[in-house]
C-alpha atoms as a PDB file:
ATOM      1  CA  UNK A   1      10.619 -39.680 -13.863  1.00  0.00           C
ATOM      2  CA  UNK A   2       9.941 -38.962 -10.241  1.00  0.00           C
ATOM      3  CA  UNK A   3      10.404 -40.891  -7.442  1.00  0.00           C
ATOM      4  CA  UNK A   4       8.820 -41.484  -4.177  1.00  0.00           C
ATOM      5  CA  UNK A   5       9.215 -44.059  -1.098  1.00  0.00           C
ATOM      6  CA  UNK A   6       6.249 -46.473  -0.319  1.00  0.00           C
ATOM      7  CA  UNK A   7       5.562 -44.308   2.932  1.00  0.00           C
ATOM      8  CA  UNK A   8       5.012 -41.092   0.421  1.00  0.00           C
ATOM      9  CA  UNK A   9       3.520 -43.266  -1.941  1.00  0.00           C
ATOM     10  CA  UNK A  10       0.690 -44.577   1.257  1.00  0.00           C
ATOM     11  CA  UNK A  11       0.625 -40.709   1.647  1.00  0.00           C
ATOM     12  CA  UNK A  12      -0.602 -39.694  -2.083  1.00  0.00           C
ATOM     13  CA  UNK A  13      -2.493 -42.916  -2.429  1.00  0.00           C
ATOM     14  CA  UNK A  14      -5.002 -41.037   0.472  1.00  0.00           C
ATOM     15  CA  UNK A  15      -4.876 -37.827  -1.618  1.00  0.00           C
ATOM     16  CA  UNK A  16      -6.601 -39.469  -4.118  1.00  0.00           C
ATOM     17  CA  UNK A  17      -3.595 -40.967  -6.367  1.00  0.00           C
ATOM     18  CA  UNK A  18      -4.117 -44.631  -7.844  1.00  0.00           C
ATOM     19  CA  UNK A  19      -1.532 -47.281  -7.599  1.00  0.00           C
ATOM     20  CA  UNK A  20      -1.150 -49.121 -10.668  1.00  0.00           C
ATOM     21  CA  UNK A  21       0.914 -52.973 -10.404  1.00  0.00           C
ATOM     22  CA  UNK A  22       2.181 -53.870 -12.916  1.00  0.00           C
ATOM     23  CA  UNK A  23       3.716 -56.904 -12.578  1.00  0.00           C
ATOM     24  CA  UNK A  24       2.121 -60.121 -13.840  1.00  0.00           C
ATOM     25  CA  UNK A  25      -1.111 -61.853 -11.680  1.00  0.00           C
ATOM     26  CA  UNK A  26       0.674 -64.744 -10.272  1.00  0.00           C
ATOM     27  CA  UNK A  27       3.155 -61.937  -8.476  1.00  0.00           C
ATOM     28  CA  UNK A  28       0.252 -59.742  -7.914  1.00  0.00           C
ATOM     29  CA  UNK A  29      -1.707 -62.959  -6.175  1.00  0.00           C
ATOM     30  CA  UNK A  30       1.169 -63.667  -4.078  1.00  0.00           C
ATOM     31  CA  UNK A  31       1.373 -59.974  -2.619  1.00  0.00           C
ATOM     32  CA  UNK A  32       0.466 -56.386  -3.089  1.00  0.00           C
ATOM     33  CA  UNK A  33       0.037 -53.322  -1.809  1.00  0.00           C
ATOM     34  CA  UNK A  34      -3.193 -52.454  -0.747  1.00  0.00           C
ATOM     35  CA  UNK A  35      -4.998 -50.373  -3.006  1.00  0.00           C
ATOM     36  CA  UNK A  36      -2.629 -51.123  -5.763  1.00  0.00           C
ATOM     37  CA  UNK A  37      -4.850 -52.021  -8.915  1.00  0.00           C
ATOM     38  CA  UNK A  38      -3.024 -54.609 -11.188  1.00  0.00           C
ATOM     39  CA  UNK A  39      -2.421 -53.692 -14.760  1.00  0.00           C
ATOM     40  CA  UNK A  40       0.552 -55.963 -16.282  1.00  0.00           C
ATOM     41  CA  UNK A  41       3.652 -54.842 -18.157  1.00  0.00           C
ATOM     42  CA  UNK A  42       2.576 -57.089 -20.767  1.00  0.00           C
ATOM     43  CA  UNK A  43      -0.555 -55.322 -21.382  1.00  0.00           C
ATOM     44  CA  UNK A  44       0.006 -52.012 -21.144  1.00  0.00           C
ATOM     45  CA  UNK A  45       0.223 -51.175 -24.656  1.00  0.00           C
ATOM     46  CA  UNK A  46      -3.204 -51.706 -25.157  1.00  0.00           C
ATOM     47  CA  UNK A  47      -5.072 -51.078 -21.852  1.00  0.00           C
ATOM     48  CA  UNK A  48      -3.103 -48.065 -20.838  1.00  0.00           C
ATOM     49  CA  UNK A  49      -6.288 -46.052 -21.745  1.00  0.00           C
ATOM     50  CA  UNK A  50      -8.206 -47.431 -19.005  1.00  0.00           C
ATOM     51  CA  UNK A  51      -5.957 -45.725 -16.364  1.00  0.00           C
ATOM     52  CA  UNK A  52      -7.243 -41.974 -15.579  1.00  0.00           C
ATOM     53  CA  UNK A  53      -5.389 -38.968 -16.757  1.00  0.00           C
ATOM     54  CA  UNK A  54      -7.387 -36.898 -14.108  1.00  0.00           C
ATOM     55  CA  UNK A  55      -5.801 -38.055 -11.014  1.00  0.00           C
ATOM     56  CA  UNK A  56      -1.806 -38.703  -9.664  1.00  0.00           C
ATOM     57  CA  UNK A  57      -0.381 -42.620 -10.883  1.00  0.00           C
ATOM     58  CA  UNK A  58       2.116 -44.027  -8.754  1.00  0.00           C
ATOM     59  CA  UNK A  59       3.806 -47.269 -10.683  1.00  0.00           C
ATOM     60  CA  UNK A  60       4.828 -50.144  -8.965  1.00  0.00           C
ATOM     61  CA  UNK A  61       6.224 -53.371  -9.621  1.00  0.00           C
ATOM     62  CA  UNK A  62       8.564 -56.424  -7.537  1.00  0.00           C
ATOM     63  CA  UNK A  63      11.806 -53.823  -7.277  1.00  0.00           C
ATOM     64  CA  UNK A  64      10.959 -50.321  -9.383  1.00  0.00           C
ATOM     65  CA  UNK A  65      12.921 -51.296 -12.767  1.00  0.00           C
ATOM     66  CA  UNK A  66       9.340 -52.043 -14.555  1.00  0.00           C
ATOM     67  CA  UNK A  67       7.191 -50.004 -13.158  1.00  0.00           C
ATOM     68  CA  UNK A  68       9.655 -47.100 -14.301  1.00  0.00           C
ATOM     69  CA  UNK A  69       9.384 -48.595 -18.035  1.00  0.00           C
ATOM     70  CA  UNK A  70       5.697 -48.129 -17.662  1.00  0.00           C
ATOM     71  CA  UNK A  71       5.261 -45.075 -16.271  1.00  0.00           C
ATOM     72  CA  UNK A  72       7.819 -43.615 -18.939  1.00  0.00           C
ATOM     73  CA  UNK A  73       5.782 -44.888 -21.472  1.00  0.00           C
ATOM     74  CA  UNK A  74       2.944 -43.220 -19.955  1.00  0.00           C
ATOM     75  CA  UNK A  75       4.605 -40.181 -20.071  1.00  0.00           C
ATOM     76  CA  UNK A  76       5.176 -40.413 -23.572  1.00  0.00           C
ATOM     77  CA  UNK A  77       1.859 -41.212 -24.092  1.00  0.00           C
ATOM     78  CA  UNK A  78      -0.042 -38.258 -22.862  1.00  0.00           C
ATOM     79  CA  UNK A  79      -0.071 -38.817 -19.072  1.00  0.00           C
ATOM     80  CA  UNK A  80       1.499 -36.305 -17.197  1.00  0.00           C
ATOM     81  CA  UNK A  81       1.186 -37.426 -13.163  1.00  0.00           C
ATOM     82  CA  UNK A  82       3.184 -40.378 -13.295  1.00  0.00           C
ATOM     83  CA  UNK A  83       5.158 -41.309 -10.451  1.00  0.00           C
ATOM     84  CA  UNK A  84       7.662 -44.667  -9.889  1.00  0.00           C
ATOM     85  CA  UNK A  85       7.718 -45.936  -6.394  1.00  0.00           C
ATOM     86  CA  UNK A  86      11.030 -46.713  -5.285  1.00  0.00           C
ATOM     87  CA  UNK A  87      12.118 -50.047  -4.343  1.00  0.00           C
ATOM     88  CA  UNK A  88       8.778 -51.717  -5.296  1.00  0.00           C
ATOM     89  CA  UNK A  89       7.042 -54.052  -3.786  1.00  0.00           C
ATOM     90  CA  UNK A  90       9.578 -55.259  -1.974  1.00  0.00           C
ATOM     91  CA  UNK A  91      10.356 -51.730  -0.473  1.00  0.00           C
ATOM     92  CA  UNK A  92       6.832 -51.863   0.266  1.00  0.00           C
ATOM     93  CA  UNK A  93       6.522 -54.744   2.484  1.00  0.00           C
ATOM     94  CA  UNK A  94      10.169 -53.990   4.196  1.00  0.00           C
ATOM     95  CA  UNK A  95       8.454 -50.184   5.211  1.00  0.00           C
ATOM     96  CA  UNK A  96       5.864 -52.780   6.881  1.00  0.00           C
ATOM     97  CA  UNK A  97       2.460 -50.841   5.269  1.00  0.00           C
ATOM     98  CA  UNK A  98      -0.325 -52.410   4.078  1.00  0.00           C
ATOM     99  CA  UNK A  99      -0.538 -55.579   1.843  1.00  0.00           C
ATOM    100  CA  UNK A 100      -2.952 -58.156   0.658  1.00  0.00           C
ATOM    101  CA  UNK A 101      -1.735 -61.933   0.430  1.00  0.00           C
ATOM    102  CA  UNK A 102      -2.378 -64.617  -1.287  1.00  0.00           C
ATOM    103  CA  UNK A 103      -5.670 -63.990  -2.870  1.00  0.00           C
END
């Protein structure tokens, strides 16, 4: 699967590409990127149809190793833009870009 940093991934998100989070809410509540839309690891299964297969996903989670489960399984599910950002979340806030707290 490819990889990009959070400053590439900032980059595509203004191109049009969606950010998808997929760690659980309580993470998500606590901090995200901005932009990122939240779908969970733990529902994937049966809500990846709701993401679009006409426009770039970039996968994120807290450090890369779920999102990358996801978007493989994306990939093997008829999606064929799927991206991992490296580092996660946490490579997100270090590279000091947007984020939404606490909510």
């Amino acid at each position: 699967m490819k990889e990009v940093t959070p400053d590439a991934a900032q980059d595509l998100m203004k191109q049009g590409a969606l950010l998808v989070d997929v760690r659980e809410q309580s993470e998500y509540d606590e901090v995200h990127a901005d932009g990122a839309e939240l779908l969970p690891l733990s529902e994937l299964e049966t809500r990846y149809a709701e993401l679009p297969k006409d426009r770039p996903l970039l996968m994120i989670c807290r450090s890369g190793a779920r999102s990358a489960r996801a978007g493989e399984y994306l990939l093997a599910n008829g999606y064929d833009d799927v991206t991992n950002v490296a580092g996660g979340t946490l490579a997100w806030v270090e590279a000091d870009l947007p984020t939404v707290r606490g909510e």
